[in-house]
N, C-alpha and C. Protein backbone atom coordinates (compact mmCIF):
# COMPACT_ATOMS: atom_id res chain seq x y z
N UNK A 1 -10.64 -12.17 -2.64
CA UNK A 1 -10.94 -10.82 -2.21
C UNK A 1 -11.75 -10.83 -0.91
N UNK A 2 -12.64 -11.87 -0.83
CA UNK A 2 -13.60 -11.96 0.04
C UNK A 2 -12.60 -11.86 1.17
N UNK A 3 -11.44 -12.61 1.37
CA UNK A 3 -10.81 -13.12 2.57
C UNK A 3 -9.96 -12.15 3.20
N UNK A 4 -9.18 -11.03 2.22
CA UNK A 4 -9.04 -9.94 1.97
C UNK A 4 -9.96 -9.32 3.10
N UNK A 5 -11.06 -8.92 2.49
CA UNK A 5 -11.83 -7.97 3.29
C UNK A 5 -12.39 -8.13 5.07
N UNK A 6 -12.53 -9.51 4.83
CA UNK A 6 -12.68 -10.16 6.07
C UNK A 6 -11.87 -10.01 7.28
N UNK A 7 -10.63 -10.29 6.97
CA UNK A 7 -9.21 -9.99 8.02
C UNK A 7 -8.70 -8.32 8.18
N UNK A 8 -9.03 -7.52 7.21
CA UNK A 8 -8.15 -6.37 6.99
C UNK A 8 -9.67 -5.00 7.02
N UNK A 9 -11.31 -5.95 7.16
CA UNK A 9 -12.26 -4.29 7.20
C UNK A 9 -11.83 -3.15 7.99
N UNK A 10 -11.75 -3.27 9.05
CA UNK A 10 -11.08 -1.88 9.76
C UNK A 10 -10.29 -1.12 9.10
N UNK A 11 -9.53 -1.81 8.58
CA UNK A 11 -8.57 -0.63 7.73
C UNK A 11 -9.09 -0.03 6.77
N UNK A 12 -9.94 -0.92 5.90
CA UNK A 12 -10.36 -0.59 4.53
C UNK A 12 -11.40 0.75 5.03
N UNK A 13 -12.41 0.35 5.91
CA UNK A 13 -13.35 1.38 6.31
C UNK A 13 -12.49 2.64 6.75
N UNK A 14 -11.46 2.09 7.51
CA UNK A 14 -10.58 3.86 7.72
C UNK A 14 -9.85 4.45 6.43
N UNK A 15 -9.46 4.00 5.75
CA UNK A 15 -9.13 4.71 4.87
C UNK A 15 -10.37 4.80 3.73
N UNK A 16 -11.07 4.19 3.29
CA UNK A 16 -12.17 4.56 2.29
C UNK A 16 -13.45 5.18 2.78
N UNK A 17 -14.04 5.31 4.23
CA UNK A 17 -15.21 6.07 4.36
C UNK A 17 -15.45 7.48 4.27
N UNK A 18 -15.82 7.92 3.36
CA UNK A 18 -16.01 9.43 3.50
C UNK A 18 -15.15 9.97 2.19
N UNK A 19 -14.46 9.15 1.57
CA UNK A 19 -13.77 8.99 0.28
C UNK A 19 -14.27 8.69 -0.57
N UNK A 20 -14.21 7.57 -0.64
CA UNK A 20 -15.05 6.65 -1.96
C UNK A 20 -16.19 7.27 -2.10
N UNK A 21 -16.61 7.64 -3.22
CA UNK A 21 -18.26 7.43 -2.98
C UNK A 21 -18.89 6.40 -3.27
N UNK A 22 -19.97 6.08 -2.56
CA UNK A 22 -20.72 4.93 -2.49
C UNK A 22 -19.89 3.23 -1.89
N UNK A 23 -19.13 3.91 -1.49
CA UNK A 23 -18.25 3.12 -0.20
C UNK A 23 -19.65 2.09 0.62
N UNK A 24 -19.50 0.76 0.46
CA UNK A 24 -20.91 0.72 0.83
C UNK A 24 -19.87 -0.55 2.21
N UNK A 25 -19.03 -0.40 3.06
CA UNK A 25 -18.44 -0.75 4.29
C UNK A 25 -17.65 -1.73 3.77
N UNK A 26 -16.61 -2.21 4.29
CA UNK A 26 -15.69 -3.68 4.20
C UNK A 26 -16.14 -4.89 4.69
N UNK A 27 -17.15 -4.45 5.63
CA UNK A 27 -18.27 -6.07 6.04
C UNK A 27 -19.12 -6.18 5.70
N UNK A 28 -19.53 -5.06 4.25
CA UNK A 28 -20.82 -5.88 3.44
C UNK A 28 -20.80 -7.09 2.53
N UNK A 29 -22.06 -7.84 2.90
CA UNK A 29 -21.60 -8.68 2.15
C UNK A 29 -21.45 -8.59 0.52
N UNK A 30 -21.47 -7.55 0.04
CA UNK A 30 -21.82 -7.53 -1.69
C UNK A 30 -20.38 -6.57 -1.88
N UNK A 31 -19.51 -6.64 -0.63
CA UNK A 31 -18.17 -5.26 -0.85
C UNK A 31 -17.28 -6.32 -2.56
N UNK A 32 -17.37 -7.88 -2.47
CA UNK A 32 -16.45 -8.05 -3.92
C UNK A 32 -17.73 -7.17 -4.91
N UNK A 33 -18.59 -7.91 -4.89
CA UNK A 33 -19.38 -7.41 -5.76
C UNK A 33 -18.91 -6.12 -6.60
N UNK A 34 -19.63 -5.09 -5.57
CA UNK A 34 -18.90 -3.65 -5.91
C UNK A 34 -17.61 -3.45 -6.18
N UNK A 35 -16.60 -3.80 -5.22
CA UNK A 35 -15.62 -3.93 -5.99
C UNK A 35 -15.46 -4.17 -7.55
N UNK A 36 -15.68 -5.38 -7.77
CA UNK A 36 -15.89 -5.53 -9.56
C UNK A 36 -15.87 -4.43 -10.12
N UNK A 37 -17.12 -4.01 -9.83
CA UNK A 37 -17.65 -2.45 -11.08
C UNK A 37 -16.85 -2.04 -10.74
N UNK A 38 -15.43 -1.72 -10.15
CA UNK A 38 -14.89 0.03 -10.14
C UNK A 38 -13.21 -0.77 -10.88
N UNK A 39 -13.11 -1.69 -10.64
CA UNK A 39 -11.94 -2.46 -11.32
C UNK A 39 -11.62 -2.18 -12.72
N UNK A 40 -10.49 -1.28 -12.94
CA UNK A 40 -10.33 -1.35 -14.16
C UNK A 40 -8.70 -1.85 -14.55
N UNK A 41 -8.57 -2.48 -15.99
CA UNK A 41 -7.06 -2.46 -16.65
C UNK A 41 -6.18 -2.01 -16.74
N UNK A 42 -5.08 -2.38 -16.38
CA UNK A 42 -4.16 -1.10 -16.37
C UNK A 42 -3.54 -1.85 -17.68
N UNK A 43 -2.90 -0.60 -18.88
CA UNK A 43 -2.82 -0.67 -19.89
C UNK A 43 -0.95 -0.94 -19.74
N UNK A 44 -0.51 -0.32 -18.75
CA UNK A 44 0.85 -0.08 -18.77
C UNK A 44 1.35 -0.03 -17.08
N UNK A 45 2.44 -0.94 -16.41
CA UNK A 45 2.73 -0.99 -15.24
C UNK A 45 3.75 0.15 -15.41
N UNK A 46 4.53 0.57 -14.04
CA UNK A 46 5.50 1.34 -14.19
C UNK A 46 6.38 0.65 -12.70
N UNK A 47 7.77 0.68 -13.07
CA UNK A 47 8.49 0.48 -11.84
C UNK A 47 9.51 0.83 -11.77
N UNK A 48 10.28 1.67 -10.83
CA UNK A 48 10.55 3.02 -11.01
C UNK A 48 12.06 2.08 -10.30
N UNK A 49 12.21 0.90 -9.53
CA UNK A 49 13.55 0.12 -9.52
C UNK A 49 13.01 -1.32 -9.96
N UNK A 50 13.11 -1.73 -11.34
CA UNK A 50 12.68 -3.13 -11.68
C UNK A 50 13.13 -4.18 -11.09
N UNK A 51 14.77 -3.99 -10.80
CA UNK A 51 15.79 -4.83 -10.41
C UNK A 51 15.26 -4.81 -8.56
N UNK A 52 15.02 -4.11 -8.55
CA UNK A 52 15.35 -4.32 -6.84
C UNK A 52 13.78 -5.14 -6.02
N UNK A 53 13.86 -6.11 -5.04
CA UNK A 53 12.61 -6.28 -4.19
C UNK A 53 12.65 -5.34 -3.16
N UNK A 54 11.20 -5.58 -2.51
CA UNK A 54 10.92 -4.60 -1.26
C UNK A 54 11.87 -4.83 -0.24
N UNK A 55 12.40 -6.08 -0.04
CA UNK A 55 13.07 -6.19 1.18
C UNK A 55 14.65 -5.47 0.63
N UNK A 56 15.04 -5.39 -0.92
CA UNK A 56 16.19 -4.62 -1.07
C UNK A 56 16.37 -2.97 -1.11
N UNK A 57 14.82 -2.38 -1.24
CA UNK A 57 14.37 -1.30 -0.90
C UNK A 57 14.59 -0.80 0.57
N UNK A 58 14.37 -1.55 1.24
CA UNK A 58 14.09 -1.02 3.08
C UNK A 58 15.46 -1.75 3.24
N UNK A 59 16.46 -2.23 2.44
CA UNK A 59 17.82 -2.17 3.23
C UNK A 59 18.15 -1.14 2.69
N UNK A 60 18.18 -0.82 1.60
CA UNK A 60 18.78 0.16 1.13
C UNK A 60 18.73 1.43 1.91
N UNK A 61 17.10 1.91 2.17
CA UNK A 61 16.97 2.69 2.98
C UNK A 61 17.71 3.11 4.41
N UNK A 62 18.14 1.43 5.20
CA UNK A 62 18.27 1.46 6.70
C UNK A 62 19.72 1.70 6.21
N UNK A 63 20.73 1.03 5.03
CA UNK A 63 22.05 1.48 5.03
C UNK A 63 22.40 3.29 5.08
N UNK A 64 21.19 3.85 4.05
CA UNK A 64 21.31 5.56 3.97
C UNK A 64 21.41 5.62 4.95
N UNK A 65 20.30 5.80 5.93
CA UNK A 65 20.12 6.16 7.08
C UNK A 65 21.24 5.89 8.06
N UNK A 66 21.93 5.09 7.85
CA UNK A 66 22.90 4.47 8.78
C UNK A 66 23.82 5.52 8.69
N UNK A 67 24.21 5.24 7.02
CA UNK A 67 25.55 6.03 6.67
C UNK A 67 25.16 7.51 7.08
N UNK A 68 24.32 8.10 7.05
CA UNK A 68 23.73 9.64 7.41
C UNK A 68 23.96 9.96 8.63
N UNK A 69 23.56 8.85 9.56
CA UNK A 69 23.89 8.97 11.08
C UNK A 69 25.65 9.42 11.39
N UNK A 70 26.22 8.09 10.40
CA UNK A 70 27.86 8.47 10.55
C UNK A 70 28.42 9.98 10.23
N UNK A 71 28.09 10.57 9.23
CA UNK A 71 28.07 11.19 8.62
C UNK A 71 27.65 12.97 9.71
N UNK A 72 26.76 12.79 10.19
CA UNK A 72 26.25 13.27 11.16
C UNK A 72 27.54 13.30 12.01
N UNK A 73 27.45 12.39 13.10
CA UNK A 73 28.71 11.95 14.04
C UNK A 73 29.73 12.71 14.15
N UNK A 74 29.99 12.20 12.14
CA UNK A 74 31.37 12.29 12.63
C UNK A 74 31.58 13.79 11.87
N UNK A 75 30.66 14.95 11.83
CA UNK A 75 31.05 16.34 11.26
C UNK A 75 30.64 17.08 12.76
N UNK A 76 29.86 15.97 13.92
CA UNK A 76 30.43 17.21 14.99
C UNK A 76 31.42 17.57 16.09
C-alpha cells in the first residue's frame, strides 16, 4: 500500500480531499495506517460480465463504436 501511495499521492489527494473525512493527505506517513481502520469485508463480490477481461471489455466497446460509426455512414 505504502508503494501505492507513494507513486499515485496526487491523485489520491485530488480525488479524496474535501471528501473523506479526516483524509489526513497521501504523503502522510501514517496514510496505511489509517487506511486500515476504514477497510472493511466485503461479504459478497458482484460481476456484472464474469466471462469477459478488461482488455475484452474496451474491445468490445471500440468494435460498438466502430460498427455505430458504419452505421452512421452508411444511413446518410
Amino acid at each position: 500500500m505504502a508503494d501505492i501511495f507513494a507513486n499515485a499521492a496526487p491523485w489520491f489527494d485530488e480525488m479524496f480531499e474535501g471528501v473523506v473525512e479526516g483524509w489526513p493527505g497521501a504523503t502522510s506517513p501514517n496514510i496505511v495506517d489509517w487506511l486500515a481502520t476504514k477497510i472493511v469485508e466485503a461479504d459478497m463480490w458482484y460481476a456484472s460480465n464474469p466471462t469477459m477481461t478488461v482488455e475484452d471489455t474496451a474491445k468490445a466497446q471500440k468494435v460498438t463504436q466502430a460498427f455505430n460509426a458504419l452505421l452512421d455512414t452508411a444511413s446518410s
